[in-house]
N, C-alpha and C. Protein backbone atom coordinates (compact mmCIF):
# COMPACT_ATOMS: atom_id res chain seq x y z
N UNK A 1 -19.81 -24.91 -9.31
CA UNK A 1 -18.62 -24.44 -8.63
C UNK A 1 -17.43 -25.27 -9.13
N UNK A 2 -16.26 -24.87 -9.54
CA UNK A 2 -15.28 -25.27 -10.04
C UNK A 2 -14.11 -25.97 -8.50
N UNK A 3 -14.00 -27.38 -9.12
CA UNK A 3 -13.43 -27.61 -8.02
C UNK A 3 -11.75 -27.30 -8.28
N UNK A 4 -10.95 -27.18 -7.11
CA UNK A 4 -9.46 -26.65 -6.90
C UNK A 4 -8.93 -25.62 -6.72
N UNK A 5 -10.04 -24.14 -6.84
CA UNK A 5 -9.92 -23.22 -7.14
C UNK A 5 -10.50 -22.40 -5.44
N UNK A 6 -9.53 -21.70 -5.53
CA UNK A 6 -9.29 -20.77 -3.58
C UNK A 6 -9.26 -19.41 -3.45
N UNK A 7 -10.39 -19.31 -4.69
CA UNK A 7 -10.88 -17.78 -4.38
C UNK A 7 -11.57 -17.32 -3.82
N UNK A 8 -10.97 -16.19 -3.01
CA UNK A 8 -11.53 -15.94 -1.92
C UNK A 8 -11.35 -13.99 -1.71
N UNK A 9 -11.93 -13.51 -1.16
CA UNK A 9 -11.90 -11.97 -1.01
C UNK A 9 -10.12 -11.75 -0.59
N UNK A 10 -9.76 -12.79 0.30
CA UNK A 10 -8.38 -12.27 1.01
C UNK A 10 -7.34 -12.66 0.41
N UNK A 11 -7.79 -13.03 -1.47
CA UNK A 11 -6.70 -13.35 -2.24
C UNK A 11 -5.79 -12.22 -2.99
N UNK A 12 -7.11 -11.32 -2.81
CA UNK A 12 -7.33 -10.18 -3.34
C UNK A 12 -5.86 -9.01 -2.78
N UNK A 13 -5.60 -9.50 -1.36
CA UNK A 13 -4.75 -8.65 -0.74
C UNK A 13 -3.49 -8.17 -1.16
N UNK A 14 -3.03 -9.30 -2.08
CA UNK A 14 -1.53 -8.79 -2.41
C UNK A 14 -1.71 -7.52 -4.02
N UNK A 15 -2.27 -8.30 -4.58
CA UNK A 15 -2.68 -7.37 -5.75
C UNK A 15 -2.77 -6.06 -5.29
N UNK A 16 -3.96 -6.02 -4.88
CA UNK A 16 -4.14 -4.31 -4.36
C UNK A 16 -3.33 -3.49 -3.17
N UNK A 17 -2.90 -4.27 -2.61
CA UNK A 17 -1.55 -4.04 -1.74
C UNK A 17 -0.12 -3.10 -2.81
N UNK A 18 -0.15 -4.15 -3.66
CA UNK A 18 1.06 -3.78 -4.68
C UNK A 18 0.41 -2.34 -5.44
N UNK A 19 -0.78 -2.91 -6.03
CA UNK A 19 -1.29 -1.80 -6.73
C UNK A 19 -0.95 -0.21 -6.24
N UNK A 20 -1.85 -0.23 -5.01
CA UNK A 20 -2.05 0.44 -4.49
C UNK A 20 -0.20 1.62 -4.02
N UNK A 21 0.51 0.94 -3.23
CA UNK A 21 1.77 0.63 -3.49
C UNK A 21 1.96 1.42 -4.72
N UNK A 22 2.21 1.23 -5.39
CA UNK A 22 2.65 1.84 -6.72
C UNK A 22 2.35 3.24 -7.32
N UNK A 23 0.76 2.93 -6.82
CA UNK A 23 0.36 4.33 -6.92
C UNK A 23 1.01 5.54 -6.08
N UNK A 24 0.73 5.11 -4.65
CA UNK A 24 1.31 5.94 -3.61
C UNK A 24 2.44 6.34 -4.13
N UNK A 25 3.64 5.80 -4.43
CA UNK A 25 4.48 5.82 -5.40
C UNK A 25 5.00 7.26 -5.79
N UNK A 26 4.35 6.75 -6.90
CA UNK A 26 4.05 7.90 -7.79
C UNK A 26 3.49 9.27 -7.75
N UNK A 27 2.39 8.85 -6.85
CA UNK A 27 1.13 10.39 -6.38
C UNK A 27 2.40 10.82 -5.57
N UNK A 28 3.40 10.33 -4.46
CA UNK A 28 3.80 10.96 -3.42
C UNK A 28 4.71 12.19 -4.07
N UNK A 29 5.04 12.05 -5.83
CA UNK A 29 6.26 13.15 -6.26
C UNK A 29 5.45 14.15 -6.60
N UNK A 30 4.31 13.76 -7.45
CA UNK A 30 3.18 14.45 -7.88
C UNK A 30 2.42 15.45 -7.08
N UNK A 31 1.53 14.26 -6.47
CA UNK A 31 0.30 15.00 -5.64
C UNK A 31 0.55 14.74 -4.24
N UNK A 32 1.32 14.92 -3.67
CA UNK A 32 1.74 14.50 -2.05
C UNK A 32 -0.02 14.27 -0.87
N UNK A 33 -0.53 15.21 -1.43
CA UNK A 33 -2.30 14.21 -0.68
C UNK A 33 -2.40 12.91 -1.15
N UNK A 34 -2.85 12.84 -2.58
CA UNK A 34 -3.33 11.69 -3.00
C UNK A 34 -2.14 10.38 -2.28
N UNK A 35 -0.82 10.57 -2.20
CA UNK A 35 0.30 9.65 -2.46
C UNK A 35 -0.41 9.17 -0.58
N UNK A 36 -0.42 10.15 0.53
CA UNK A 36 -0.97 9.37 1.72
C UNK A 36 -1.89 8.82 1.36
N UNK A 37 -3.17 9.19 0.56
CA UNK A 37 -4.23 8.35 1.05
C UNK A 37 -3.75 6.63 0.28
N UNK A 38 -3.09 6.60 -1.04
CA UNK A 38 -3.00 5.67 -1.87
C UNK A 38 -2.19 4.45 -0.68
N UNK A 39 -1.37 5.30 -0.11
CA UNK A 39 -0.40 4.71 0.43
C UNK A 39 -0.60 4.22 1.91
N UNK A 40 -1.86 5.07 2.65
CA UNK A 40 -2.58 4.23 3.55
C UNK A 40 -3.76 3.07 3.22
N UNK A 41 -3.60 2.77 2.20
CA UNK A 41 -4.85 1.83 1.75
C UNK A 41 -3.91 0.45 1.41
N UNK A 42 -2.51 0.87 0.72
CA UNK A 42 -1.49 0.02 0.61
C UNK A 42 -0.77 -0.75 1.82
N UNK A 43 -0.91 0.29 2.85
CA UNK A 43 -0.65 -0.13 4.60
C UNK A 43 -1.05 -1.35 4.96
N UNK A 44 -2.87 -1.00 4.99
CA UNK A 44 -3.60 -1.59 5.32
C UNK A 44 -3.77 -2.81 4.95
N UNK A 45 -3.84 -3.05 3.11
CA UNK A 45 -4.21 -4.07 2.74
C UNK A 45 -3.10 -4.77 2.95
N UNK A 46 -1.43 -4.48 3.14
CA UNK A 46 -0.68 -5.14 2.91
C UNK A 46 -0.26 -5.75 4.32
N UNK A 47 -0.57 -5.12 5.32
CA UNK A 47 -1.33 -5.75 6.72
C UNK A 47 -1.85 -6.72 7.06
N UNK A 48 -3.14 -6.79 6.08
CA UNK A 48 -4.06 -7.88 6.05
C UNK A 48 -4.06 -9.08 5.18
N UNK A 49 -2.84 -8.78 4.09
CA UNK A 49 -2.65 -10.08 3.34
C UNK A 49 -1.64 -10.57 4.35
N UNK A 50 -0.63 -9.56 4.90
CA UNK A 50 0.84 -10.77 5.64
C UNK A 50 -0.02 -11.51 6.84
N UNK A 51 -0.89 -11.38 6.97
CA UNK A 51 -1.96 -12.50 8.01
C UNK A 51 -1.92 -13.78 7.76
N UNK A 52 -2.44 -13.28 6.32
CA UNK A 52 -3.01 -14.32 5.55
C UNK A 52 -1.82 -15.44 5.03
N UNK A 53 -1.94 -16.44 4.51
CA UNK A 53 -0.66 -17.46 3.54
C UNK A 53 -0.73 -16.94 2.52
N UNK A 54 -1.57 -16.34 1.61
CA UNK A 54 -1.14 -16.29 -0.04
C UNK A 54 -0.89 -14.92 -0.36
N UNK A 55 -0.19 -14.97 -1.53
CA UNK A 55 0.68 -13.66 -2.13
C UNK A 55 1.15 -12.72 -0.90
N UNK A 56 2.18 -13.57 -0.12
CA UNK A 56 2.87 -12.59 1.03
C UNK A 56 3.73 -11.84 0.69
N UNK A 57 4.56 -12.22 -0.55
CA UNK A 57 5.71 -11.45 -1.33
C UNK A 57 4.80 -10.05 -1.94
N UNK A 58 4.02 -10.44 -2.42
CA UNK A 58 3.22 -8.89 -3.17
C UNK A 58 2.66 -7.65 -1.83
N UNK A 59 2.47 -8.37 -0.98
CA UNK A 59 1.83 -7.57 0.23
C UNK A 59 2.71 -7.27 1.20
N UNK A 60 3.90 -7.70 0.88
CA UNK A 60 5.04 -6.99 1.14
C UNK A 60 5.91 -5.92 1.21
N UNK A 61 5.87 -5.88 -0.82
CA UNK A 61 6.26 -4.97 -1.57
C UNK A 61 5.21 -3.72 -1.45
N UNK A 62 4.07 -4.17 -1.36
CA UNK A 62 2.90 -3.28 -1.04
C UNK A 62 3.25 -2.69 0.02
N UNK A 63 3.03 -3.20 1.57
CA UNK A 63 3.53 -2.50 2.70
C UNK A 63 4.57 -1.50 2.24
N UNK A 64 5.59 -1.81 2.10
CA UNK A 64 7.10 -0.83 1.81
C UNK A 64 6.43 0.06 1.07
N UNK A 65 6.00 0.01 -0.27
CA UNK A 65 5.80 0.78 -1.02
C UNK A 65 4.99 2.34 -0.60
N UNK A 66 4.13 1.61 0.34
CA UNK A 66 2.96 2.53 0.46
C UNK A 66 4.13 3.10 1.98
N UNK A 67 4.52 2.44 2.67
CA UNK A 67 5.03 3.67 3.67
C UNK A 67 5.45 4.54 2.93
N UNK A 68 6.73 4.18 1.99
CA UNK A 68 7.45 5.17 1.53
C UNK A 68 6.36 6.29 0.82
N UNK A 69 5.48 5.77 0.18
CA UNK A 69 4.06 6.85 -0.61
C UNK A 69 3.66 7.71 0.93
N UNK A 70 3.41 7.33 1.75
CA UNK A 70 3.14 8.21 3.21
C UNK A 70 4.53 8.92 3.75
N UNK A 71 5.53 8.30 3.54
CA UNK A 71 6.54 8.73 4.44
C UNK A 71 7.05 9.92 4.16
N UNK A 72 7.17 9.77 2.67
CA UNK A 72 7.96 10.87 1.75
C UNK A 72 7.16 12.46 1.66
N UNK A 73 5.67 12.43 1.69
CA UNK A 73 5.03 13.55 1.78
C UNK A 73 4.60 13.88 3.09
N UNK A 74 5.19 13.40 4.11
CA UNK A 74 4.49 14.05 5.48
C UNK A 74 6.47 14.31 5.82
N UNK A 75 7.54 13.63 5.19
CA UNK A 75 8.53 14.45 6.08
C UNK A 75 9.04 15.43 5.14
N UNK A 76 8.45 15.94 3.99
CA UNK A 76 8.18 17.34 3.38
C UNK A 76 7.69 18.51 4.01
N UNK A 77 6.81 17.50 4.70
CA UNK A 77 5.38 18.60 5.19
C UNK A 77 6.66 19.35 6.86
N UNK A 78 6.93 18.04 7.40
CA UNK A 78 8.03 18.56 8.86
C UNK A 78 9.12 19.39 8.12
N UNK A 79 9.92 19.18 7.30
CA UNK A 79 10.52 19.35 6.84
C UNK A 79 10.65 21.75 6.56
N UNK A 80 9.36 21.64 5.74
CA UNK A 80 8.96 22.96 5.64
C UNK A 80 8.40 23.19 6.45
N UNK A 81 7.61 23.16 6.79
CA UNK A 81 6.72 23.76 7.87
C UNK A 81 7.06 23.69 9.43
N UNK A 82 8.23 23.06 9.56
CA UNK A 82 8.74 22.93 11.01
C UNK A 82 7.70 22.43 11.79
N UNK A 83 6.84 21.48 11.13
CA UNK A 83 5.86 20.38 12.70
C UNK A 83 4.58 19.92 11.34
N UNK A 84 3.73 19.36 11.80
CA UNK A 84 2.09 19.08 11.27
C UNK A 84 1.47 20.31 11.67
């Protein structure tokens, strides 16, 4: 085992937070399904890193990102369809 090193599963959070984030992104202009689910996984993780101390700036950008990936294809959906 390498000593100094603080890897751990919940380091993981900001990365895939952002990732994820990004995707939502993108899917939300595209594929407005895919962009919620990308963008509730971006929620979540970016939830569970601002818990945490490390990479709070990435799981940040993640959070935001991914609402806007959710936000943007469900007030399409109100938008046309007058409700869910």
């Amino acid at each position: 085992m390498a000593t100094g090193t603080t890897e751990s599963p919940a380091t993981l959070y900001g990365p895939l937070s952002l990732g994820f984030g990004v995707v939502a992104l993108i899917a939300a202009f595209f594929l407005g399904f895919f962009g919620i689910l990308a963008g509730s996984l971006a929620i979540t993780f970016g939830i569970l890193g601002l818990i945490g101390t490390v990479n709070r700036t990435q799981c940040a950008i993640g959070l935001t990102t991914g609402a806007i990936g959710v936000l943007y294809p469900l007030s399409f959906l109100l938008v046309f369809t007058g409700g869910f």
